[in-house]
C-alpha atoms as a PDB file:
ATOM      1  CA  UNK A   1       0.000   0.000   0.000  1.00  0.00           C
ATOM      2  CA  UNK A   2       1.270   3.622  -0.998  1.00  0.00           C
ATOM      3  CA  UNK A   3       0.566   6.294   1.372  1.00  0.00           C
ATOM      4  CA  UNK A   4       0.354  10.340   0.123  1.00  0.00           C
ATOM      5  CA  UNK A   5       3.049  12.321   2.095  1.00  0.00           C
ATOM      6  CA  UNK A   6       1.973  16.388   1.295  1.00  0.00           C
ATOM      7  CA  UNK A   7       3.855  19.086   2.587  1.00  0.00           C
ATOM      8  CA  UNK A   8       1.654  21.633   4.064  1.00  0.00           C
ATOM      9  CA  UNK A   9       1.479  25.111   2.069  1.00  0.00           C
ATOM     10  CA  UNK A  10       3.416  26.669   5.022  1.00  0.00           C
ATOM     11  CA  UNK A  11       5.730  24.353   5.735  1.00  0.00           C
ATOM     12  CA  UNK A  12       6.405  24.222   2.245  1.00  0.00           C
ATOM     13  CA  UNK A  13       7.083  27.733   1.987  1.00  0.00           C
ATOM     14  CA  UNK A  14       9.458  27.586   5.294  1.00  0.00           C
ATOM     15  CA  UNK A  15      11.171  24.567   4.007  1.00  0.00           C
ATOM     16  CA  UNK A  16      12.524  26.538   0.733  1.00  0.00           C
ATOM     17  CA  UNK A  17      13.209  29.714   2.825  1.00  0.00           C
ATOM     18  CA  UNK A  18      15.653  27.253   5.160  1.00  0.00           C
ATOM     19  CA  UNK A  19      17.063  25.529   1.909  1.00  0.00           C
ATOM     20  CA  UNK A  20      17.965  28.913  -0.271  1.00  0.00           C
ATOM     21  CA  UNK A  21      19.311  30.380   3.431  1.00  0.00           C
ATOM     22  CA  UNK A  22      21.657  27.402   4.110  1.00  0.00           C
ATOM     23  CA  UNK A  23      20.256  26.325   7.093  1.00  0.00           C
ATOM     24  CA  UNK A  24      19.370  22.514   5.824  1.00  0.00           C
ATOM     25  CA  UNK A  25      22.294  21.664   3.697  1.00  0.00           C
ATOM     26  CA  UNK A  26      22.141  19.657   0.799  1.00  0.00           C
ATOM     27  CA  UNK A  27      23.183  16.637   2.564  1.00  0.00           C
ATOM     28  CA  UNK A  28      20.306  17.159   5.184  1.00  0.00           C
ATOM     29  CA  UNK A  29      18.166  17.697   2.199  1.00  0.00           C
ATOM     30  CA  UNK A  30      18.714  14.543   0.877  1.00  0.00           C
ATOM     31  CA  UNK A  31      18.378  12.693   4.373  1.00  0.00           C
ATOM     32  CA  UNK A  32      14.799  14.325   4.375  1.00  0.00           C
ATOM     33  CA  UNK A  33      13.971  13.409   0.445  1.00  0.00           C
ATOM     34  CA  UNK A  34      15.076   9.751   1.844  1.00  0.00           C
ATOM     35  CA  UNK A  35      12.702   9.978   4.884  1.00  0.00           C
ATOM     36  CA  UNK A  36       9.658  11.028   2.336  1.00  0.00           C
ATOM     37  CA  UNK A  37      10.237   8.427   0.247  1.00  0.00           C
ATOM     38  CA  UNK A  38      10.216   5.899   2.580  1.00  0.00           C
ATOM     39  CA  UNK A  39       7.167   7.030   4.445  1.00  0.00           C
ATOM     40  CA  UNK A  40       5.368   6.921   0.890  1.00  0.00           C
ATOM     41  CA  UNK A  41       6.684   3.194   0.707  1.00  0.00           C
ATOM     42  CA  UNK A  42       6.132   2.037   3.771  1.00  0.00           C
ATOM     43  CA  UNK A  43       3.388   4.553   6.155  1.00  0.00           C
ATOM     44  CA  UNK A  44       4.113   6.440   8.983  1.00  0.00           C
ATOM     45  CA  UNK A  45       5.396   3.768  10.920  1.00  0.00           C
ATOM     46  CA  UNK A  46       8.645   2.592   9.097  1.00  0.00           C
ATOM     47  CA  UNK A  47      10.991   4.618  11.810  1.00  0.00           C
ATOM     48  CA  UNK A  48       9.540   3.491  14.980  1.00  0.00           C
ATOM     49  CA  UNK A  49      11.816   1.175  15.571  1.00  0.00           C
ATOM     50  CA  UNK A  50      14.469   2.420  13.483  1.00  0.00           C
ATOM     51  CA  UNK A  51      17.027   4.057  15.322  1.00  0.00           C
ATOM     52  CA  UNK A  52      20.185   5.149  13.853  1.00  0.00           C
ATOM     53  CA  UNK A  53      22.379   8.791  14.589  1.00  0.00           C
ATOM     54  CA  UNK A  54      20.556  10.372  11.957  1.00  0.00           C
ATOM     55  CA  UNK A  55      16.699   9.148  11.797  1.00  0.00           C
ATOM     56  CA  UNK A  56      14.683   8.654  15.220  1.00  0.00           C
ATOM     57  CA  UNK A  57      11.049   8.440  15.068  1.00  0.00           C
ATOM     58  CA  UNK A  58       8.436   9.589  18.399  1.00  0.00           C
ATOM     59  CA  UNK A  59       5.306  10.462  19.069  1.00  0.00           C
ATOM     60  CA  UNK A  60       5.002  14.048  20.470  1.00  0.00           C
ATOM     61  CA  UNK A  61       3.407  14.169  23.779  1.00  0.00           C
ATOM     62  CA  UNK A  62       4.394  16.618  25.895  1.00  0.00           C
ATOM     63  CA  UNK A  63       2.959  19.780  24.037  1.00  0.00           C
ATOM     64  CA  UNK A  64      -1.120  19.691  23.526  1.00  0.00           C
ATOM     65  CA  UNK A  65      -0.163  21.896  20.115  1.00  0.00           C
ATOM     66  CA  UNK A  66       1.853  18.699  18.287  1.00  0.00           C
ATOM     67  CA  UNK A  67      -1.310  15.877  19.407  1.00  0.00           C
ATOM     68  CA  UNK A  68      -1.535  13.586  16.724  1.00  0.00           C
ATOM     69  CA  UNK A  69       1.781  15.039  15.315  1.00  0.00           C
ATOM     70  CA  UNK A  70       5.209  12.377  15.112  1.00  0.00           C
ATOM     71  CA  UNK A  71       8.736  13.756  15.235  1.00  0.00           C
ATOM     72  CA  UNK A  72      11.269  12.372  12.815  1.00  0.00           C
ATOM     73  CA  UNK A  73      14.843  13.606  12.952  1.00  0.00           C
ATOM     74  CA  UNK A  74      17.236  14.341   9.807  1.00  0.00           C
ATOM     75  CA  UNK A  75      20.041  15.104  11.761  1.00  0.00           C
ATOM     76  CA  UNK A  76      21.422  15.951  15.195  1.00  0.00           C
ATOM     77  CA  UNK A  77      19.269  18.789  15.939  1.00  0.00           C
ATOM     78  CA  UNK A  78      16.918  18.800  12.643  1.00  0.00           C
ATOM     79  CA  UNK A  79      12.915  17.625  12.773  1.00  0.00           C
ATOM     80  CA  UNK A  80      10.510  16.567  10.179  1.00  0.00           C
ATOM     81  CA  UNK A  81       7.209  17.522  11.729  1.00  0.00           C
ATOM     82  CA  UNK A  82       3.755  15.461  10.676  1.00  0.00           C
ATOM     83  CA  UNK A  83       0.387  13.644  11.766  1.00  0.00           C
ATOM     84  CA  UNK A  84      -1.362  10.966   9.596  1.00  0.00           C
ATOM     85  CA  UNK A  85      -4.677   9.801   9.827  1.00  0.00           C
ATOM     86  CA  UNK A  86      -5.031   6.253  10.470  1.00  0.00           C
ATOM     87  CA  UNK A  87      -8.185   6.242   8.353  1.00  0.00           C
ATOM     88  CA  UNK A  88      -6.595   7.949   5.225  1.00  0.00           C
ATOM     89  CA  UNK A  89      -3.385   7.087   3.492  1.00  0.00           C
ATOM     90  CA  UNK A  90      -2.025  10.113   4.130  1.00  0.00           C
ATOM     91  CA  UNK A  91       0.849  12.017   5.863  1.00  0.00           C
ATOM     92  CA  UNK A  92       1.036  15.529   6.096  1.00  0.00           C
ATOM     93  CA  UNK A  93       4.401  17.079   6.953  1.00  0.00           C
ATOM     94  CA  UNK A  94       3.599  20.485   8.831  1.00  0.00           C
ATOM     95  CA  UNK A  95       7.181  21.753  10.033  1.00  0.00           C
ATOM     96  CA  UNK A  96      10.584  21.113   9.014  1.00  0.00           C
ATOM     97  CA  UNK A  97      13.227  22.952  11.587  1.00  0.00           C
ATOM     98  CA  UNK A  98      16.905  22.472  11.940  1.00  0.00           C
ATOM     99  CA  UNK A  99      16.933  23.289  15.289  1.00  0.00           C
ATOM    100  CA  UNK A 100      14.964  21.418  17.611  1.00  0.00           C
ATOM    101  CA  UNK A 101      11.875  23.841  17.659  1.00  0.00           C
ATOM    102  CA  UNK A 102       8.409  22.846  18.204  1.00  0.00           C
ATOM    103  CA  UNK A 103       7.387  26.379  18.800  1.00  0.00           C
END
């Protein structure tokens, strides 16, 4: 089964902003085209019990705001952002941050 990963329209617009600025390099980049793919290949749940330095894969709990909403890293400090809903095949990516923010 195929699962729909969409980038929300802000998130989206962030996410080039921290490209063209330098802040994700192109080697993060590429960690987080990587992630993407394989959540289109395999669902949400193909890092939860992958752990490695680079990719680690949780459910955000602490902060009512991120409910629903998983927390994959792409590198040391870097998190890809996104919810799914179990009843649609689809993930929606809502923050991409090099630093550790959930703000």
């Amino acid at each position: 089964m195929k699962w729909k990963v969409v980038i929300t329209k802000k998130c989206e617009k962030e996410y080039i902003e921290l490209l063209d600025s330098g802040a994700i390099t192109d080697a993060q980049n590429d960690i987080i085209v990587d992630i993407i793919e394989a959540m289109e290949e395999h669902g949400p749940d193909v890092f939860s019990d992958y752990v490695s330095y680079d990719i680690k894969d949780h459910d955000l709990v602490r902060d009512k705001k991120w409910s629903n909403h998983k927390s994959c890293s792409f590198s040391k400090s870097g998190r890809l952002i996104y919810r799914y809903n179990e009843g649609k095949i689809e993930i929606a990516i809502v923050r991409i941050t090099p630093e550790h923010d959930y703000s």
